[in-house]
PDB file of N, CA and C in Angstrom:
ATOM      1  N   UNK A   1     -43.524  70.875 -47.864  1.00  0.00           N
ATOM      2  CA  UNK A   1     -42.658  70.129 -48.738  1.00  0.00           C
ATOM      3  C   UNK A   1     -42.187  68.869 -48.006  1.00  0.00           C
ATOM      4  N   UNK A   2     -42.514  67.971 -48.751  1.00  0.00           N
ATOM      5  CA  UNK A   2     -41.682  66.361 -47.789  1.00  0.00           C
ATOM      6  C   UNK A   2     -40.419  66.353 -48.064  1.00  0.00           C
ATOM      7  N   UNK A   3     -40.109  66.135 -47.004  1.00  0.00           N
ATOM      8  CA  UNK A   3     -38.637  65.303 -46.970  1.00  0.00           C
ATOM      9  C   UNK A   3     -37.919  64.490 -47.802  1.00  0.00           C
ATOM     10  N   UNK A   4     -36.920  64.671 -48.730  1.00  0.00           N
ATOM     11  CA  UNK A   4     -36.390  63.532 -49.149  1.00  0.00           C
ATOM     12  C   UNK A   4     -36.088  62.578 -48.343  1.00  0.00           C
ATOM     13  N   UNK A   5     -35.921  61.001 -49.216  1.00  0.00           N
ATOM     14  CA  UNK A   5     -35.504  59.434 -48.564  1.00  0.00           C
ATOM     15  C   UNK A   5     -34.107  59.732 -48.688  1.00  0.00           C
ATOM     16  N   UNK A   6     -33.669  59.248 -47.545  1.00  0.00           N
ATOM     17  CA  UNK A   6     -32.533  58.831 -47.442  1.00  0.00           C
ATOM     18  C   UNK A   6     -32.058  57.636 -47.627  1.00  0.00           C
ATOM     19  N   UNK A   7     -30.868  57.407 -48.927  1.00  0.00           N
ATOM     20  CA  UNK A   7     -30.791  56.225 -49.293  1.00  0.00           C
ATOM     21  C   UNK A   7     -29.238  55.741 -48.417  1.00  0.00           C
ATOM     22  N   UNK A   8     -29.454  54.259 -48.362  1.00  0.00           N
ATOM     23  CA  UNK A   8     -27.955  53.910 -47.511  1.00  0.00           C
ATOM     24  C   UNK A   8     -26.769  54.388 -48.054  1.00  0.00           C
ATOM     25  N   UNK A   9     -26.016  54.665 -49.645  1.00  0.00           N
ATOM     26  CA  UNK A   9     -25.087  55.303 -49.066  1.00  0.00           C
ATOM     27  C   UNK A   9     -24.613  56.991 -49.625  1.00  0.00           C
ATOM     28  N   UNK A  10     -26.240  57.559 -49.250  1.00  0.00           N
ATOM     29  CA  UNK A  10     -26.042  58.463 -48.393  1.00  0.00           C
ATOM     30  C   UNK A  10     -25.361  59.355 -47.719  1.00  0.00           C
ATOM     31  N   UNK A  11     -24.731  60.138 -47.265  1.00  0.00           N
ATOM     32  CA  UNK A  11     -24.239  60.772 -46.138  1.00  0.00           C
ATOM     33  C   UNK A  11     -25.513  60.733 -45.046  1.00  0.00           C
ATOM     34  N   UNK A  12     -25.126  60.467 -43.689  1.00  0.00           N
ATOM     35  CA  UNK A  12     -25.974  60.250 -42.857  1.00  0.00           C
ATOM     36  C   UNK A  12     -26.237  61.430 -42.582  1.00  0.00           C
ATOM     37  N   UNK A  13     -28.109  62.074 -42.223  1.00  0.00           N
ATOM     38  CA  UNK A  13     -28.507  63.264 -41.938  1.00  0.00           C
ATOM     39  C   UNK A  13     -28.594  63.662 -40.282  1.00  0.00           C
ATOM     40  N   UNK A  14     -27.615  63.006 -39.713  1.00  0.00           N
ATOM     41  CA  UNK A  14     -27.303  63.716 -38.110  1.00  0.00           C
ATOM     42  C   UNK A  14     -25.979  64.168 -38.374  1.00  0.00           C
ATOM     43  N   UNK A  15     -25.050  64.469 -39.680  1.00  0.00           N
ATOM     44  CA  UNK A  15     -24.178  65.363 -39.545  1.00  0.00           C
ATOM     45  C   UNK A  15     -22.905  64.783 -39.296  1.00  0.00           C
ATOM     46  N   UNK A  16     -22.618  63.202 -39.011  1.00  0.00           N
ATOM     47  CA  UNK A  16     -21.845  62.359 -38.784  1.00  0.00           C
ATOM     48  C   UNK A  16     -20.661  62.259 -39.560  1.00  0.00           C
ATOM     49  N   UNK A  17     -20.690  62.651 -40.765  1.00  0.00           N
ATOM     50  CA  UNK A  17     -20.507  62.774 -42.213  1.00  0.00           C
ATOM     51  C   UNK A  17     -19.805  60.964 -42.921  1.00  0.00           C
ATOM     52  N   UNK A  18     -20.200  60.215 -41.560  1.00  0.00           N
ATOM     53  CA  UNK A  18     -20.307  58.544 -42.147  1.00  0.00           C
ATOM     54  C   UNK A  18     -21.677  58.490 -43.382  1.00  0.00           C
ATOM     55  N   UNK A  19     -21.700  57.435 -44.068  1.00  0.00           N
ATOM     56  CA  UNK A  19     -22.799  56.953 -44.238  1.00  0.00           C
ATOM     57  C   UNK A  19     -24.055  56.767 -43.780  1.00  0.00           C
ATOM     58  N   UNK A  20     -25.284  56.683 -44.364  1.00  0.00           N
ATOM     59  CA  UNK A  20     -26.181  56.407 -43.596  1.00  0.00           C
ATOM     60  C   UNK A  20     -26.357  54.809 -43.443  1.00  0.00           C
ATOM     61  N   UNK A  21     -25.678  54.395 -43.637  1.00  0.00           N
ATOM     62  CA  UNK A  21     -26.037  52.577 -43.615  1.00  0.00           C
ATOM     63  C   UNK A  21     -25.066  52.157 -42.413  1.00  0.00           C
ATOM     64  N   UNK A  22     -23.844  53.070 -42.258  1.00  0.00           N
ATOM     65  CA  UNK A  22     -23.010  52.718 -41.287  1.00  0.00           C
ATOM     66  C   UNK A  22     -23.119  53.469 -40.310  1.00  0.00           C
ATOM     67  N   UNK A  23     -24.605  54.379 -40.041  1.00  0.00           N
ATOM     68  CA  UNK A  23     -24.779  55.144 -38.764  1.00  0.00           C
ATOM     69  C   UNK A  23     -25.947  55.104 -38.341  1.00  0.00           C
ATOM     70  N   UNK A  24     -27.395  56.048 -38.743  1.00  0.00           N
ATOM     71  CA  UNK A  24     -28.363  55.774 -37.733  1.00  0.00           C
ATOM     72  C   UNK A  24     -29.075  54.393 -38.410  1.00  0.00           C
ATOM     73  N   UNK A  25     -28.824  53.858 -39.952  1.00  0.00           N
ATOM     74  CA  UNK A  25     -29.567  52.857 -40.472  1.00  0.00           C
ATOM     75  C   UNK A  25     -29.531  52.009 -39.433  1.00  0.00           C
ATOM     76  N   UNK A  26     -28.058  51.195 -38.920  1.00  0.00           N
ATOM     77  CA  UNK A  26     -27.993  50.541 -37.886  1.00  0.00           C
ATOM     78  C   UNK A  26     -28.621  50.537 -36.791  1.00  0.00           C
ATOM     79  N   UNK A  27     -28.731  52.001 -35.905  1.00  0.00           N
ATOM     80  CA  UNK A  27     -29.477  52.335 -34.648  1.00  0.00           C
ATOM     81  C   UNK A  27     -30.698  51.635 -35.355  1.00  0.00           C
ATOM     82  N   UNK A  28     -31.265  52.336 -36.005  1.00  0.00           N
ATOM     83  CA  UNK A  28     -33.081  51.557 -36.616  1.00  0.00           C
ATOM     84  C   UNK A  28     -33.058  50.233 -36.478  1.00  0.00           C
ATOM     85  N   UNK A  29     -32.022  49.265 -36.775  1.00  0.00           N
ATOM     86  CA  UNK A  29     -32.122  47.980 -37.441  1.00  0.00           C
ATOM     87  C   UNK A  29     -32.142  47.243 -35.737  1.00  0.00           C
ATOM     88  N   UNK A  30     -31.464  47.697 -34.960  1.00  0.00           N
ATOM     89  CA  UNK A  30     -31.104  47.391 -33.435  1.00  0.00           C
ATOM     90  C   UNK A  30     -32.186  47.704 -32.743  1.00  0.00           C
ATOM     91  N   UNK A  31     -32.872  48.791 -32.852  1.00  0.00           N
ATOM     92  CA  UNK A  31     -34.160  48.918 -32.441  1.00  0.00           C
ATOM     93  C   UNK A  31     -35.324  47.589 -32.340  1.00  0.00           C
ATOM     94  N   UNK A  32     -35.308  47.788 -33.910  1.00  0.00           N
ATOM     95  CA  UNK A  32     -36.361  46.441 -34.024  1.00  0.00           C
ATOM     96  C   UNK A  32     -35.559  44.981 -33.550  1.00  0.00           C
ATOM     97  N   UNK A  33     -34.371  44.594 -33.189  1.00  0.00           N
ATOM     98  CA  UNK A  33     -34.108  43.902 -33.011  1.00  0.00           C
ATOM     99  C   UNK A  33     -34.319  43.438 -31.107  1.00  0.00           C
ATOM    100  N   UNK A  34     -34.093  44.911 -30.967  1.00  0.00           N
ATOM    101  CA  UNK A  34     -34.324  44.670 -29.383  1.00  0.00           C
ATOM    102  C   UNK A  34     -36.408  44.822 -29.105  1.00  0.00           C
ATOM    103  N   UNK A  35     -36.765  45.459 -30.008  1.00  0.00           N
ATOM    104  CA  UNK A  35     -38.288  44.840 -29.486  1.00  0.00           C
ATOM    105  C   UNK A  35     -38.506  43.229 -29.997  1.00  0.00           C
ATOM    106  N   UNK A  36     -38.230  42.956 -30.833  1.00  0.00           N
ATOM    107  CA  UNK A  36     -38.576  42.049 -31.427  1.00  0.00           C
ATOM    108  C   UNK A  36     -38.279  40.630 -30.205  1.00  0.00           C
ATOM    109  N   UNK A  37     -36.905  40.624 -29.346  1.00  0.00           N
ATOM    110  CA  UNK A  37     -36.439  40.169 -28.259  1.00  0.00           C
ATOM    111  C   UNK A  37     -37.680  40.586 -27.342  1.00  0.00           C
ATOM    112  N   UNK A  38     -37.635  41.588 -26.847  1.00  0.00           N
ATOM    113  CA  UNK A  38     -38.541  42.268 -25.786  1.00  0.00           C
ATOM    114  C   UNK A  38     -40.351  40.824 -25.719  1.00  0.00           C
ATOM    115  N   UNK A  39     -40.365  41.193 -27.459  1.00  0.00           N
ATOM    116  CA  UNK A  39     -41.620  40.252 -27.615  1.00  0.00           C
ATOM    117  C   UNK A  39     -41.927  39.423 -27.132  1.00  0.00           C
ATOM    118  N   UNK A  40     -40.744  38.681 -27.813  1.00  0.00           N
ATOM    119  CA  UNK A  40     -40.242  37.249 -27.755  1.00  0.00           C
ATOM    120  C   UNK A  40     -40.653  36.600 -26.309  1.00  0.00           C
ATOM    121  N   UNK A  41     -39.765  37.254 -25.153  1.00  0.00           N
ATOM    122  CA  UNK A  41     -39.389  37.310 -24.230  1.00  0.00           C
ATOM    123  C   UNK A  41     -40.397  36.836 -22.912  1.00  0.00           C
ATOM    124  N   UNK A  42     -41.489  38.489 -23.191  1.00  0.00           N
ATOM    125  CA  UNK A  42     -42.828  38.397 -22.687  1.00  0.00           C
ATOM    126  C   UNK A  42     -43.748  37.225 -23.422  1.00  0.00           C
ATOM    127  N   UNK A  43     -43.607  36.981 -24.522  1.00  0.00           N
ATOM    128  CA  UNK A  43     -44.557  35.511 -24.878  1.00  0.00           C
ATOM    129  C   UNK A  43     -44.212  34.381 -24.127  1.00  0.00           C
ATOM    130  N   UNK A  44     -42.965  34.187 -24.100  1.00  0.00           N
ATOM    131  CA  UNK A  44     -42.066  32.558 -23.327  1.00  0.00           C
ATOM    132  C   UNK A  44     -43.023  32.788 -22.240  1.00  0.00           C
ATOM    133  N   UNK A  45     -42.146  34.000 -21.251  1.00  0.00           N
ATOM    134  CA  UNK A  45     -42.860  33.983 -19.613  1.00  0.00           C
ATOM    135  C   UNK A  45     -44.452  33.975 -19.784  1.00  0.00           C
ATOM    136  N   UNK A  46     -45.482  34.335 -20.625  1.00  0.00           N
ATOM    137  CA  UNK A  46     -46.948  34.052 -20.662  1.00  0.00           C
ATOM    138  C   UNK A  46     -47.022  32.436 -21.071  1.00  0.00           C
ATOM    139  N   UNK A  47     -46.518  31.783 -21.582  1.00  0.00           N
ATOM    140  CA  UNK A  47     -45.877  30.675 -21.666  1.00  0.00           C
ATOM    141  C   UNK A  47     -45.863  29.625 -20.700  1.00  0.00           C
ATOM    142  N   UNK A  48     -44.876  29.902 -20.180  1.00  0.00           N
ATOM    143  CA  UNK A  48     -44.276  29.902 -18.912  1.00  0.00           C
ATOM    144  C   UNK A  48     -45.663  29.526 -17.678  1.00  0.00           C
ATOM    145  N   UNK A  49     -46.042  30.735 -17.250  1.00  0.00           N
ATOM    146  CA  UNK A  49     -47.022  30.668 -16.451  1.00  0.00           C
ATOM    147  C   UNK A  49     -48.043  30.195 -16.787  1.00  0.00           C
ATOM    148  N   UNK A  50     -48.628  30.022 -18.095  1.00  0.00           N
ATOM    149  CA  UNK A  50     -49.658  29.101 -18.013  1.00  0.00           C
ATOM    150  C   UNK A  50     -49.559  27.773 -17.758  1.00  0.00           C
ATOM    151  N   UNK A  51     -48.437  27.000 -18.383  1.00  0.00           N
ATOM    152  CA  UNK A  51     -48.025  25.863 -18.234  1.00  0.00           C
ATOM    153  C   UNK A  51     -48.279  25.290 -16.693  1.00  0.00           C
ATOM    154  N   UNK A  52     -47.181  26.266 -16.019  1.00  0.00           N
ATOM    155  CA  UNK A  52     -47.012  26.406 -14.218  1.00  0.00           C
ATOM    156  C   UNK A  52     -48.487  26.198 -14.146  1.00  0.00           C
ATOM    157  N   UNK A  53     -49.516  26.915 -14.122  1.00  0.00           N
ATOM    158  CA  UNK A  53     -50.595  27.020 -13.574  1.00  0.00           C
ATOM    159  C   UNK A  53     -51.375  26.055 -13.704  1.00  0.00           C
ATOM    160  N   UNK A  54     -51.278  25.246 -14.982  1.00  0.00           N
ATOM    161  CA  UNK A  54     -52.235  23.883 -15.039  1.00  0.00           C
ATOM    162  C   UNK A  54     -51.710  22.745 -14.539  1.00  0.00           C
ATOM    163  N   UNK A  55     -50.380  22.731 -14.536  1.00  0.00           N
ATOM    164  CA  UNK A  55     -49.677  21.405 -13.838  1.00  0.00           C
ATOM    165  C   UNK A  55     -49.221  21.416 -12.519  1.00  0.00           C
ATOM    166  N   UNK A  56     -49.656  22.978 -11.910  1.00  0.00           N
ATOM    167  CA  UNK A  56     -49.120  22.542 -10.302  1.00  0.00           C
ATOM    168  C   UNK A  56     -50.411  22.574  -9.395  1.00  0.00           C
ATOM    169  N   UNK A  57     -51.674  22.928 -10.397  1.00  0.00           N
ATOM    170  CA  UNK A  57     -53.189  22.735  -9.577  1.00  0.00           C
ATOM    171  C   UNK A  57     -53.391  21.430  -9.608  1.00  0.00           C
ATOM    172  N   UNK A  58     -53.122  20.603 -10.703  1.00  0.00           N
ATOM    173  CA  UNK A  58     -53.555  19.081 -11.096  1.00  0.00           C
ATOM    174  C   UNK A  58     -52.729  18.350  -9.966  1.00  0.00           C
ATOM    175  N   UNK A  59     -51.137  18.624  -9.583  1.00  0.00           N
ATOM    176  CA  UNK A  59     -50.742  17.641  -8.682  1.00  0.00           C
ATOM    177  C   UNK A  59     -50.995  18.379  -7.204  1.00  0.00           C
ATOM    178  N   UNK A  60     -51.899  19.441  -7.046  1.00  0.00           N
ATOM    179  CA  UNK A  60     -51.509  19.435  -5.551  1.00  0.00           C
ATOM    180  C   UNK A  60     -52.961  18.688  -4.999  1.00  0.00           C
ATOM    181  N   UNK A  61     -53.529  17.930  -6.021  1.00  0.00           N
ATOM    182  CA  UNK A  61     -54.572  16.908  -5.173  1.00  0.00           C
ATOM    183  C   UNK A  61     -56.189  17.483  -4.682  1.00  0.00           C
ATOM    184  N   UNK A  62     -56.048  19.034  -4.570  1.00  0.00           N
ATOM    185  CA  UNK A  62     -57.339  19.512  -3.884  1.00  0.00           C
ATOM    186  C   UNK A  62     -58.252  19.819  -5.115  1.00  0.00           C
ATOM    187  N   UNK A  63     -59.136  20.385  -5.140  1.00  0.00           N
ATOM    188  CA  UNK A  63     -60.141  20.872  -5.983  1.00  0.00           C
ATOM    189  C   UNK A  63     -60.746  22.195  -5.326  1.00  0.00           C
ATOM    190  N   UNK A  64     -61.504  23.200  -5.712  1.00  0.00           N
ATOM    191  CA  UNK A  64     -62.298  24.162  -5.730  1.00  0.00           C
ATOM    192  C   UNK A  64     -63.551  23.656  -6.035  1.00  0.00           C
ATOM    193  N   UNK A  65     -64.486  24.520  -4.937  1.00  0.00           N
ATOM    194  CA  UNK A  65     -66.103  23.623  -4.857  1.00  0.00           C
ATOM    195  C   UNK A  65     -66.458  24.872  -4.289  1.00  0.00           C
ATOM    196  N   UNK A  66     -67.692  25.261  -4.904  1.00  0.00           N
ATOM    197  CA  UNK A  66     -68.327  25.949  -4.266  1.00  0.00           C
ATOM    198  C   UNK A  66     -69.415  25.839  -3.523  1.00  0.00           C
ATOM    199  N   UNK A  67     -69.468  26.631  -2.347  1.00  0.00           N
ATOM    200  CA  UNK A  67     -70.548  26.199  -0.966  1.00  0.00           C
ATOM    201  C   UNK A  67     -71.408  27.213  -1.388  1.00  0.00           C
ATOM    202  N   UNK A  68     -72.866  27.071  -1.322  1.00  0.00           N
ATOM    203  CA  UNK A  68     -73.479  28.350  -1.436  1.00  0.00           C
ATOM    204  C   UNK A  68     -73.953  28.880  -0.499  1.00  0.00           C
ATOM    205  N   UNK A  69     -73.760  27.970   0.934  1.00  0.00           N
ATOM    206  CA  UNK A  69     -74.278  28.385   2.139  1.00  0.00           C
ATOM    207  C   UNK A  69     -73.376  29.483   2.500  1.00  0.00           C
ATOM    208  N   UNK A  70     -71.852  29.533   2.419  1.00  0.00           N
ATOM    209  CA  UNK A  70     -71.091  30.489   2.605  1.00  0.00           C
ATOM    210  C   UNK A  70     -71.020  31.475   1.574  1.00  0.00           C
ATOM    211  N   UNK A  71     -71.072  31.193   0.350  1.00  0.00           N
ATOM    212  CA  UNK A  71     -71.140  32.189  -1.024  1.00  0.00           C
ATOM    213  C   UNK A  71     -69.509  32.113  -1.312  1.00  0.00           C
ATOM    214  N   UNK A  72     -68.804  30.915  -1.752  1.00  0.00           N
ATOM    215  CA  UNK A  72     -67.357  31.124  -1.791  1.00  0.00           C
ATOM    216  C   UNK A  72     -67.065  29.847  -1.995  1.00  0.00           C
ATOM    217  N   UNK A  73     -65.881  29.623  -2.800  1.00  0.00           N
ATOM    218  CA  UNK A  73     -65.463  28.263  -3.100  1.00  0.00           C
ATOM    219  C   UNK A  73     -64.117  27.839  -1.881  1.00  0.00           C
ATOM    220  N   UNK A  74     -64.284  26.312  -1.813  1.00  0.00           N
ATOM    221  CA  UNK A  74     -63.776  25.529  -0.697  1.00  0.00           C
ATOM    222  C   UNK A  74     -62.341  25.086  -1.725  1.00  0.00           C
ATOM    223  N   UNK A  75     -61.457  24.526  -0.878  1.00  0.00           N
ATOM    224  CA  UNK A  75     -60.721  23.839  -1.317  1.00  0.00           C
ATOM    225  C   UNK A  75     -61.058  21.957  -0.567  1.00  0.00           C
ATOM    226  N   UNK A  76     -61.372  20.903  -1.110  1.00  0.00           N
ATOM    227  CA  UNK A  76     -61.458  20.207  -0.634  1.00  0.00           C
ATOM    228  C   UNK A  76     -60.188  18.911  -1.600  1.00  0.00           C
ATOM    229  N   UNK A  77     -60.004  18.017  -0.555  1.00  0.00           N
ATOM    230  CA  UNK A  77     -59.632  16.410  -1.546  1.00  0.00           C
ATOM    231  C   UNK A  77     -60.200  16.371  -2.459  1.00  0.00           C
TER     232      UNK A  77
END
C-alpha cells in the first residue's frame, strides 16, 4: 500500500504535532538550498582555476617543447 502525500498544512509526520510546512517541509527546502550553494561553489573554484592556469603560463615567458632525444618536454624562452 503507498503512502499517502503529505500536504503543507498537514500535521507534520515526525510527530512534532507543528505543521508540515513549518517543520520537515523546511528541512527539505534548506537541503536543496545548501546543495544548490555546494554547486555553485565547486563551479566558481573550476572557474577559478582554469582562468589561473591560462594566464599565469602566458606571463611566465617559457614554453614546453618537446626533445625526443630525451623523450620529455623542456621548458625553454
Amino acid at each position: 500500500m503507498a503512502a499517502a502525500k503529505v500536504g503543507r498544512n498537514d500535521p507534520c509526520f515526525c510527530g512534532s504535532g507543528r505543521k508540515y510546512k513549518q517543520c520537515c517541509a523546511r528541512n527539505e527546502e534548506q537541503m536543496s538550498r545548501v546543495s544548490l550553494l555546494a554547486i555553485v561553489g565547486v563551479t566558481v573554484a573550476m572557474v577559478a582555476v582554469l582562468v589561473y592556469s591560462f594566464t599565469s603560463e602566458r606571463g611566465s615567458g617559457t614554453r614546453q617543447v618537446w626533445d625526443p632525444v630525451h623523450g620529455h618536454y623542456h621548458s625553454v624562452p
